[in-house]
C-alpha atoms as a PDB file:
ATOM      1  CA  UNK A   1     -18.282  26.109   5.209  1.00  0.00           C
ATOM      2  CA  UNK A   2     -15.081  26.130   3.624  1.00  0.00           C
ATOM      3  CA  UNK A   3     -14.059  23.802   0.560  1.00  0.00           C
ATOM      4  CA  UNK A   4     -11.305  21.759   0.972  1.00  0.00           C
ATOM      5  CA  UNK A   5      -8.381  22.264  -1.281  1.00  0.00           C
ATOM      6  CA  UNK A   6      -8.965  20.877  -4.680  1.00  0.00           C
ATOM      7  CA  UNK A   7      -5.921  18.518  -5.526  1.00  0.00           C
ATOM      8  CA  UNK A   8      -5.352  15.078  -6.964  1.00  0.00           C
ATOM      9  CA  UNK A   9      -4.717  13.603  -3.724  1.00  0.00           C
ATOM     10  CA  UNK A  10      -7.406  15.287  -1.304  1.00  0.00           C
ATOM     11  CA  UNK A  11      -9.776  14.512  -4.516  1.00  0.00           C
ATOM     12  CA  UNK A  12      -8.414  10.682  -4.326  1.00  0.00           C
ATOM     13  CA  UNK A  13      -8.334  10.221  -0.754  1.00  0.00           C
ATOM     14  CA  UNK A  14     -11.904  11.703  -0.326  1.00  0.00           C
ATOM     15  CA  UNK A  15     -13.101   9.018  -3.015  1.00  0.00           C
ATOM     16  CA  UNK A  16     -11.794   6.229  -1.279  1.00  0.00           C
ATOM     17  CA  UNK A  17     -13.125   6.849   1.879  1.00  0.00           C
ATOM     18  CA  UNK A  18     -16.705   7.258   0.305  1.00  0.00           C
ATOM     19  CA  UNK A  19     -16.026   3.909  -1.261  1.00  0.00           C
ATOM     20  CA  UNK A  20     -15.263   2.882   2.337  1.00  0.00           C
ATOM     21  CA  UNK A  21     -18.530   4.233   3.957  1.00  0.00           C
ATOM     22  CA  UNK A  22     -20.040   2.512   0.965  1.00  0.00           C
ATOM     23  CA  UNK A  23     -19.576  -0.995   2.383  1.00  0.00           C
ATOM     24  CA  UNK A  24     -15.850  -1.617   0.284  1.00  0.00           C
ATOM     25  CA  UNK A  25     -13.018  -3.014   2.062  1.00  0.00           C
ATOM     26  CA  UNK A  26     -10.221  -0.728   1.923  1.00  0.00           C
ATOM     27  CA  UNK A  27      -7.631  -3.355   1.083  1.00  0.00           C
ATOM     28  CA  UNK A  28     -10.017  -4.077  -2.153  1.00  0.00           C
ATOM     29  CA  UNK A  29      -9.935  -0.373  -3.481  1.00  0.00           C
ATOM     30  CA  UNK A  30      -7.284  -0.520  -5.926  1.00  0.00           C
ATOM     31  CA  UNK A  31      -6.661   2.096  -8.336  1.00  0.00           C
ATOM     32  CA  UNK A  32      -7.245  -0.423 -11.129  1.00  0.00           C
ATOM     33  CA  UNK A  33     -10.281  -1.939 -10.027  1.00  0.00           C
ATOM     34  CA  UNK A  34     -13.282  -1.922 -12.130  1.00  0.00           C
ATOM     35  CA  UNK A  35     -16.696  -0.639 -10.056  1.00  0.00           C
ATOM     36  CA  UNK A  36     -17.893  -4.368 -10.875  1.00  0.00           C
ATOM     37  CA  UNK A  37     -15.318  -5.765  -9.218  1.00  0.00           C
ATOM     38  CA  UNK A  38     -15.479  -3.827  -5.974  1.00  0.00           C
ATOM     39  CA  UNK A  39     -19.662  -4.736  -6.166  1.00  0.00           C
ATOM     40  CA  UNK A  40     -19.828  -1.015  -6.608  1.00  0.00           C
ATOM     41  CA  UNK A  41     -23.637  -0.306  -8.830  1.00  0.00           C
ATOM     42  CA  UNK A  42     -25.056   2.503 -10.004  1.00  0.00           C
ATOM     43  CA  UNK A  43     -26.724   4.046  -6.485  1.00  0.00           C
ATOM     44  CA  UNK A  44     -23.231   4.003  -5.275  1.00  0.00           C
ATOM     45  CA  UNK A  45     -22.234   5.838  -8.130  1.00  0.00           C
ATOM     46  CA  UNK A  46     -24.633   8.187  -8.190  1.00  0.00           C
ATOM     47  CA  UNK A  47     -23.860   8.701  -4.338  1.00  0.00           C
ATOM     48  CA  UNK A  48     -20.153   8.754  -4.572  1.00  0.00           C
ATOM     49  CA  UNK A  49     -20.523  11.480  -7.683  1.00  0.00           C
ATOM     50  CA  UNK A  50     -23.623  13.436  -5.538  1.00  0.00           C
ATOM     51  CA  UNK A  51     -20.795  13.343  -2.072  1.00  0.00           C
ATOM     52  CA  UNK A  52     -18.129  14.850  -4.410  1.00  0.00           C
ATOM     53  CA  UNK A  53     -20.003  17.666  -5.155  1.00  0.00           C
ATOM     54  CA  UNK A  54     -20.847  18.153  -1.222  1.00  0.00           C
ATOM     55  CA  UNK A  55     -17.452  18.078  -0.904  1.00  0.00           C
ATOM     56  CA  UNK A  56     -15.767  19.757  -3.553  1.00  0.00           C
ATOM     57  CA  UNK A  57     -18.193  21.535  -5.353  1.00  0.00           C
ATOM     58  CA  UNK A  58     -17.219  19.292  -8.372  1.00  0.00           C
ATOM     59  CA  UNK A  59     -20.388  18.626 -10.688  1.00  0.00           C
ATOM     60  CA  UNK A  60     -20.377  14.777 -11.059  1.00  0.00           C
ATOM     61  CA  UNK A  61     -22.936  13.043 -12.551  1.00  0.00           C
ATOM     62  CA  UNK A  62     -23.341   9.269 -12.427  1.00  0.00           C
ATOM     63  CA  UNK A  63     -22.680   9.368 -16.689  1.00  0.00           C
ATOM     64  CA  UNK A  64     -19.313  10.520 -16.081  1.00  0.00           C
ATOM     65  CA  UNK A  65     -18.609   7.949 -13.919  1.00  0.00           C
ATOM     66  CA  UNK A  66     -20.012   5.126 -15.289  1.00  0.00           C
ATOM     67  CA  UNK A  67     -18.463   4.784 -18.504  1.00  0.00           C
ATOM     68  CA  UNK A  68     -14.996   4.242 -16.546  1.00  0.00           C
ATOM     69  CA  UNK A  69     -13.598   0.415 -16.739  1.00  0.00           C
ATOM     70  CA  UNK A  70     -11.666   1.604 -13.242  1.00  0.00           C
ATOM     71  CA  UNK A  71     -11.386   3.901 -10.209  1.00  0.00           C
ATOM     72  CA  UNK A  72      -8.269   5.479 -12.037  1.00  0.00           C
ATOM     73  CA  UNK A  73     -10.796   6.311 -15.312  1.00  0.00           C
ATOM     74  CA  UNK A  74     -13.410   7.455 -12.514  1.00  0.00           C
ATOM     75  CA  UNK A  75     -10.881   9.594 -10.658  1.00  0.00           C
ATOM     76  CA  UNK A  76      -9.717  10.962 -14.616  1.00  0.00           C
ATOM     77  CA  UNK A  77     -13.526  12.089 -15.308  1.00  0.00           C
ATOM     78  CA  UNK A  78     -13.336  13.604 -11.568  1.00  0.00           C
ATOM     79  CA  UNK A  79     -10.069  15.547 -12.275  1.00  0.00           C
ATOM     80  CA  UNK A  80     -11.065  17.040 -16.046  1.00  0.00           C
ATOM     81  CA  UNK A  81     -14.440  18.375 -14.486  1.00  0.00           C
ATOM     82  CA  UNK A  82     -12.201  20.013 -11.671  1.00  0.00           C
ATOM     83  CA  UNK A  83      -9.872  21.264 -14.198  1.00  0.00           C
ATOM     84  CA  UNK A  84      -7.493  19.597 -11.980  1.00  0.00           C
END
C-alpha cells in the first residue's frame, strides 16, 4: 500500500478527520484549540499519534503530542518528526 504524499496539508487534513472519527465536532476543531478543550485525553492521543503512523509512516508518540497547548503545537511536533 502506497503512502500518501507527505505535506502540511494532507498531514493536517488527515488529523482532523481522526479528530472527527474520534467523537469531535468538526466545527469545534480549530487550529488553536487546546486537546482539553476539544475533550480530547490521552487514549485519543495516543490513537491519533498511533493512526498517523498507519498513515504516514510518521513515528508519533503520545509525548510528542501531549506537551502541545494546541492542535497547531500538535500539528508542529507532527511536521518536525516528518521533516516536513
Amino acid at each position: 500500500m502506497a503512502v500518501p504524499s507527505r505535506t502540511k496539508e494532507s498531514v493536517e487534513g488527515f488529523v482532523l478527520d481522526v479528530l472527527e472519527k474520534l467523537g469531535i465536532e468538526r466545527d469545534q476543531i480549530t487550529l488553536d484549540a487546546s486537546f482539553d478543550d476539544l475533550g480530547v485525553d490521552s487514549l485519543h492521543v495516543t490513537e491519533l499519534g498511533q493512526a498517523v503512523n498507519r498513515e504516514f509512516g510518521i513515528e508519533v508518540h503520545a509525548a510528542d503530542l501531549e506537551e502541545s497547548q494546541s492542535l497547531r503545537q500538535a500539528l508542529n511536533a507532527i511536521y518536525a518528526k516528518a521533516g516536513l
